[in-house]
Protein backbone atom coordinates (compact mmCIF):
# COMPACT_ATOMS: atom_id res chain seq x y z
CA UNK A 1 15.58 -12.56 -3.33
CA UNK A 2 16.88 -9.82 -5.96
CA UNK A 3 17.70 -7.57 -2.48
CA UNK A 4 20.14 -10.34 -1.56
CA UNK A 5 21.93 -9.95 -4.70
CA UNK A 6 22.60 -6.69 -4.02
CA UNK A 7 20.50 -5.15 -7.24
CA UNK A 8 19.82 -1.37 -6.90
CA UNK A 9 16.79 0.42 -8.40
CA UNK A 10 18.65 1.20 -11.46
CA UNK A 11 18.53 -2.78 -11.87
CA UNK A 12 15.41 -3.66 -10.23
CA UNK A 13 12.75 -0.90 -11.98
CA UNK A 14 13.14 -1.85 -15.73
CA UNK A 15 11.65 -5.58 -14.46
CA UNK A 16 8.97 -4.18 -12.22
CA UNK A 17 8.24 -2.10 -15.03
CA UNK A 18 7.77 -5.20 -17.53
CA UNK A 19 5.77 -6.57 -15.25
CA UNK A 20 3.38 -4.10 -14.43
CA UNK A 21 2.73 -3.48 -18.04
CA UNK A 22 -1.00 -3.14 -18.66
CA UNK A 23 -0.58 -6.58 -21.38
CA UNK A 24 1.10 -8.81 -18.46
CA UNK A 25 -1.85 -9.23 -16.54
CA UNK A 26 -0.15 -12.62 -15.80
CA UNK A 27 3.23 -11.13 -13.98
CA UNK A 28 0.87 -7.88 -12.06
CA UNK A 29 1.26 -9.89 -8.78
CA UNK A 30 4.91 -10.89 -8.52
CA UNK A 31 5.51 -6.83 -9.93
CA UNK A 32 3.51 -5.52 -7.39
CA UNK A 33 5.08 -7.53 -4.68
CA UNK A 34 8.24 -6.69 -5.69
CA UNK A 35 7.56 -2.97 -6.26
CA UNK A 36 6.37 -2.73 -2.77
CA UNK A 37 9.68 -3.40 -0.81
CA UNK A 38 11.22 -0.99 -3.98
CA UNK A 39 9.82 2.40 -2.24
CA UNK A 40 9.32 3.93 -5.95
CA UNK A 41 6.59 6.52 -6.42
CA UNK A 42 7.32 5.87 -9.85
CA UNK A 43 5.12 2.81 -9.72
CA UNK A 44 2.17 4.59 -8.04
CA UNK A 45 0.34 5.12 -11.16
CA UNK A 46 0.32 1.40 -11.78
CA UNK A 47 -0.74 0.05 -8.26
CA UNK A 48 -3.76 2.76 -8.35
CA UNK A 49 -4.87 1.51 -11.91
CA UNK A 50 -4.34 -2.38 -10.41
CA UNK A 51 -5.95 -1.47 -7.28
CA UNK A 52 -9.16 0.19 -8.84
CA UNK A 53 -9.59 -1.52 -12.48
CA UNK A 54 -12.83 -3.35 -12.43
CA UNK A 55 -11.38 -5.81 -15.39
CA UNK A 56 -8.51 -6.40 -13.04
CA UNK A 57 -7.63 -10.03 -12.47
CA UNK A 58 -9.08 -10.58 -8.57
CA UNK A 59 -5.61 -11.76 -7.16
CA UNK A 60 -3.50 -8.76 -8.87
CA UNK A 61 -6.33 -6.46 -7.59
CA UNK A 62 -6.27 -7.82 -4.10
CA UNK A 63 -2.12 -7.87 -4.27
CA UNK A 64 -2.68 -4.16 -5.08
CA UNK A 65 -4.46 -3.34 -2.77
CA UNK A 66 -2.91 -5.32 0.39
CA UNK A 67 1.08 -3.91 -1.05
CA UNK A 68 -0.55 -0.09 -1.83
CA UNK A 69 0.98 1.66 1.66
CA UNK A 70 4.11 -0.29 1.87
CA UNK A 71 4.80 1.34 -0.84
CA UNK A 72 5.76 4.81 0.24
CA UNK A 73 3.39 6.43 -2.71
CA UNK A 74 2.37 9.84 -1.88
CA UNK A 75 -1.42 9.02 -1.06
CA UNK A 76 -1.72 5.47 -0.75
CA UNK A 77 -3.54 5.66 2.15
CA UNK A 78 -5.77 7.89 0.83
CA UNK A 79 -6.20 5.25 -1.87
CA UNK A 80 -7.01 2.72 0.42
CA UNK A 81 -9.92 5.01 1.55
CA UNK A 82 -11.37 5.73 -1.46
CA UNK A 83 -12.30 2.45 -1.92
CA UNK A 84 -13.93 1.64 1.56
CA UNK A 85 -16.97 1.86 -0.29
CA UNK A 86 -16.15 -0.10 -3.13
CA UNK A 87 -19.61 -2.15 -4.15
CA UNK A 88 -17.54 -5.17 -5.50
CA UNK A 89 -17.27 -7.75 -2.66
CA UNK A 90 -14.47 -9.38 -4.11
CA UNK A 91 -12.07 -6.77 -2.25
CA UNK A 92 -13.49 -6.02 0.81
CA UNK A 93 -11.50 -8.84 2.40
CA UNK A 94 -8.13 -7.67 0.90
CA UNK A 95 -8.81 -4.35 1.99
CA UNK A 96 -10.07 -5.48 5.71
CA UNK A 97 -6.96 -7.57 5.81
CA UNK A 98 -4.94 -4.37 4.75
CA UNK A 99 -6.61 -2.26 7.03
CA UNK A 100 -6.33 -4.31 10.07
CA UNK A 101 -2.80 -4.51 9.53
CA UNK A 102 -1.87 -1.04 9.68
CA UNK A 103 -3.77 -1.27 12.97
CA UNK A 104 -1.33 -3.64 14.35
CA UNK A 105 1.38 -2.73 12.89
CA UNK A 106 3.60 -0.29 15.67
CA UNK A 107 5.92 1.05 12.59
CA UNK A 108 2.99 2.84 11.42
CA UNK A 109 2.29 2.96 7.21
CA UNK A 110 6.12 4.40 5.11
CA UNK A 111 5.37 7.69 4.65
CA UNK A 112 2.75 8.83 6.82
CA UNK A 113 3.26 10.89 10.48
CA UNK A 114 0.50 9.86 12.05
CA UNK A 115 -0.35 7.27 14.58
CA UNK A 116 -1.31 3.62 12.70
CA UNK A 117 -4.99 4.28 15.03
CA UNK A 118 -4.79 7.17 13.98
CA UNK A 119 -4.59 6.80 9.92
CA UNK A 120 -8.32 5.08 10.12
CA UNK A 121 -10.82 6.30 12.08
CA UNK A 122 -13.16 3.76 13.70
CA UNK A 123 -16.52 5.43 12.00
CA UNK A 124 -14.74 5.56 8.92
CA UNK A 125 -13.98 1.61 8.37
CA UNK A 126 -17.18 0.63 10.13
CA UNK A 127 -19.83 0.61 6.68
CA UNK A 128 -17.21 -1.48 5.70
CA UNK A 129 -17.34 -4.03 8.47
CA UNK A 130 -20.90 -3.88 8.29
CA UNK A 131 -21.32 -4.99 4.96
CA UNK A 132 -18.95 -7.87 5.53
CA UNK A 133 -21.04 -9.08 7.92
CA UNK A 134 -24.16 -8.94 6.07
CA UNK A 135 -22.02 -10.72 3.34
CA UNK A 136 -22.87 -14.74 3.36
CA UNK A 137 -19.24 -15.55 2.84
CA UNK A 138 -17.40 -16.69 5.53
CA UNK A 139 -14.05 -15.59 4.28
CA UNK A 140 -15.69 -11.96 4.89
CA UNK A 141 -16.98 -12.18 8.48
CA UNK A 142 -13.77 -13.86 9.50
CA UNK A 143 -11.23 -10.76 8.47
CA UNK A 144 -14.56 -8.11 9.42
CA UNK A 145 -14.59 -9.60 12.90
CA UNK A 146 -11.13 -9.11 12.82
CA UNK A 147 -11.33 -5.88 12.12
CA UNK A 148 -14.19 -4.78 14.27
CA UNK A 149 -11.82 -5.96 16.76
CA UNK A 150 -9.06 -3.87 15.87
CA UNK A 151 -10.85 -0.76 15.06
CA UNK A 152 -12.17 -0.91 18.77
CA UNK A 153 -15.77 0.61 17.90
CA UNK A 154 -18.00 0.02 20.06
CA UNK A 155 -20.85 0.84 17.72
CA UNK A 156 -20.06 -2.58 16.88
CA UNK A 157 -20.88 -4.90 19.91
CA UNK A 158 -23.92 -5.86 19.53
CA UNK A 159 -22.71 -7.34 16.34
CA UNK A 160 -20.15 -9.22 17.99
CA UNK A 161 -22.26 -10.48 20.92
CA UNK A 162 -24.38 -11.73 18.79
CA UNK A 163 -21.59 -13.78 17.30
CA UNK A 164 -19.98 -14.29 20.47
CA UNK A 165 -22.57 -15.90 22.31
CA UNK A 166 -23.49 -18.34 19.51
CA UNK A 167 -22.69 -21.72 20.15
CA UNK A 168 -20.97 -23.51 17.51
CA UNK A 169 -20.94 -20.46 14.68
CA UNK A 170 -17.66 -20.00 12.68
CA UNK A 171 -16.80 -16.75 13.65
CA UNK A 172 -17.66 -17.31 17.51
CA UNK A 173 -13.89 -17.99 18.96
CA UNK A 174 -12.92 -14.25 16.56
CA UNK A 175 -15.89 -12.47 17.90
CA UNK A 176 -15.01 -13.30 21.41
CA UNK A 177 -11.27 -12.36 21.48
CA UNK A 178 -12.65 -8.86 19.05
CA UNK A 179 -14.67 -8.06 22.40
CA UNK A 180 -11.35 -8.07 24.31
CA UNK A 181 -10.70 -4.72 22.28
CA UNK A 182 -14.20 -3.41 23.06
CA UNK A 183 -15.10 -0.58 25.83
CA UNK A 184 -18.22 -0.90 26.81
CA UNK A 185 -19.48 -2.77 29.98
CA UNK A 186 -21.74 -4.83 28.29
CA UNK A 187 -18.61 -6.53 26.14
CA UNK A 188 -16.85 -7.03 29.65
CA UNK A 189 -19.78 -8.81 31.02
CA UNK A 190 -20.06 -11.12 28.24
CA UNK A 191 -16.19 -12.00 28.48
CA UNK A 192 -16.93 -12.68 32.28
CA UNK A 193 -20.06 -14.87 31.69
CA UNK A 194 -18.02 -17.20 29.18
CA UNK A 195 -15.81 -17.95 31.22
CA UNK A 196 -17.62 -20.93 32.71
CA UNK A 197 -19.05 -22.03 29.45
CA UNK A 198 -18.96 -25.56 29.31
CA UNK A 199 -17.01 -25.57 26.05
CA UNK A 200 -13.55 -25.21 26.76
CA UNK A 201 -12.84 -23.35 23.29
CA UNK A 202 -14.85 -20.96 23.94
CA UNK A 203 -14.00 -20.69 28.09
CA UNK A 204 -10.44 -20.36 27.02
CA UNK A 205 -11.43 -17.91 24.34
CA UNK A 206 -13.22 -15.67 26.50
CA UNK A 207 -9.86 -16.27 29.21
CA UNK A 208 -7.76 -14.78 26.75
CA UNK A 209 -10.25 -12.09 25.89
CA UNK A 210 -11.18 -11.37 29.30
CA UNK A 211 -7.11 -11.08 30.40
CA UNK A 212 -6.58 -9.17 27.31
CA UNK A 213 -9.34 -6.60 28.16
CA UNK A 214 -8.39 -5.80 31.54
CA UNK A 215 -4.71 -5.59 29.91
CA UNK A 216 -6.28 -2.88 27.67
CA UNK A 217 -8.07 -0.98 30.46
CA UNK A 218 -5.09 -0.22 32.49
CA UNK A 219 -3.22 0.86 29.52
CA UNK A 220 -5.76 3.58 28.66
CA UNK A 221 -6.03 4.13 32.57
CA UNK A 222 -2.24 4.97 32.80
CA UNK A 223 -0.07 3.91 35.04
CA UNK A 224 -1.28 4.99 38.35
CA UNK A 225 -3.90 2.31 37.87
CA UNK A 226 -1.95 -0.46 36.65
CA UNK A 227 0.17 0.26 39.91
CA UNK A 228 -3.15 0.60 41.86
C-alpha cells in the first residue's frame, strides 16, 4: 500500500525500523512484511534475530522466517539452512512452507545465481521432512508431504506410499500427487494402480499424478522423447 504512494526508502525505513524494534514485539510482523518487498540489507540483522530468537512471538518468528530470502540479505538462504535442524517444532512448517516455495518459484530467491533446485539439495531438506512426519500434527505432514514432493527425493517413497495407499488418511490426496514428482518405478506403479480405485478422489488424484509424472519424465528425457 505505501509502494502505491510512491514512498521511497528514505520514507519507508525509519517505520520499518520502529517496528522492528526489539520492544514492539506487537508490530515485528507487519515490519517484517513490509521490509521484505523494501530489498534493505539494513534490516538483515533484525530478521536473523526474529528468525532465530527462541522468546520470539511464534507468528513474528514464522513471518521471519517465510519473508527471510525475499529479502535480498546477503545470506538469507544460508539462514534458512541453519535452521533445518532447528529442535523447536513450532517452525518447521514455516520453514517447509518457505522452502517449498523457492522450489516452485521459476524467479529463483533475490540475490542468489543459482537454480531455485539448485539452492536446496534434496538430502539436505530431507531430516527435515522426516521429522515432520514423525510429528503428530497434521499441519506438519500436510506442508512435509508437500515438500517431499517438491524436493523430488526418492529416499522418500516409501514414506509417501505408505500415505498414498491409505484409505481415508488426511494426507492421502498430497501424498499421491507428491509421487507425481517421484523417480522411481515403484512410485509410477502405485500412480497406475490408483487409478481404478473405487474412490473417485483418490482415482482422480492419482489421474493428475499419473499425467503429471509422465509430464515430468519427458522433460528430463528431452525432447527427442517427448517427440518420440
Amino acid at each position: 500500500m505505501l509502494a502505491n504512494y510512491g514512498l521511497n526508502k528514505e520514507e519507508v525505513n525509519p517505520l520499518i525500523n520502529r517496528a522492528l524494534a526489539p520492544q514492539n514485539s506487537g508490530q515485528w510482523v507487519p515490519g517484517l512484511m513490509l521490509a521484505a518487498v523494501d530489498y534493505d540489507d539494513a534490516f538483515a540483522a533484525r530478521f536473523i534475530a526474529i528468525a532465530t530468537g527462541t522468546n520470539t512471538p511464534d507468528n513474528a518468528r514464522g513471518a521471519a522466517i517465510k519473508w527471510l530470502p525475499w529479502n535480498r540479505m546477503q545470506g538469507g538462504v544460508t539462514m534458512l539452512k541453519s535452521l533445518l535442524n532447528d529442535p523447536d517444532p513450532k517452525i518447521w512448517s514455516p520453514l517447509a512452507s518457505t522452502i517449498a516455495g523457492i522450489y516452485s518459484s521459476r524467479r529463483g530467491v533475490p540475490g542468489e545465481s543459482q537454480r531455485p533446485a539448485e539452492i536446496f539439495q534434496p538430502q539436505e531438506v530431507r531430516p527435515l521432512i522426516e521429522r515432520m512426519l514423525s510429528s503428530s500434527n497434521q499441519e506438519d505432514w500436510f506442508y512435509a508431504v508437500n515438500l517431499a514432493g517438491m524436493s523430488g527425493d526418492d529416499a522418500l517413497t516409501p514414506k509417501l506410499l505408505a500415505l498414498a495407499t491409505t484409505p481415508h488418511s488426511a494426507e492421502q490426496y498430497n501424498a499421491i500427487c507428491a509421487l507425481a514428482l517421484n523417480r522411481t518405478d515403484e512410485g509410477v506403479k502405485t500412480l497406475k494402480t490408483l487409478l481404478s480405485d473405487p474412490d473417485p478422489g483418490v482415482s482422480g488424484a492419482g489421474r493428475a499424478g499419473h499425467t503429471r509424472s509422465l509430464r515430468g519424465a519427458q522433460r528430463r528425457a528431452g525432447p527427442a522423447a517427448a517427440g518420440g
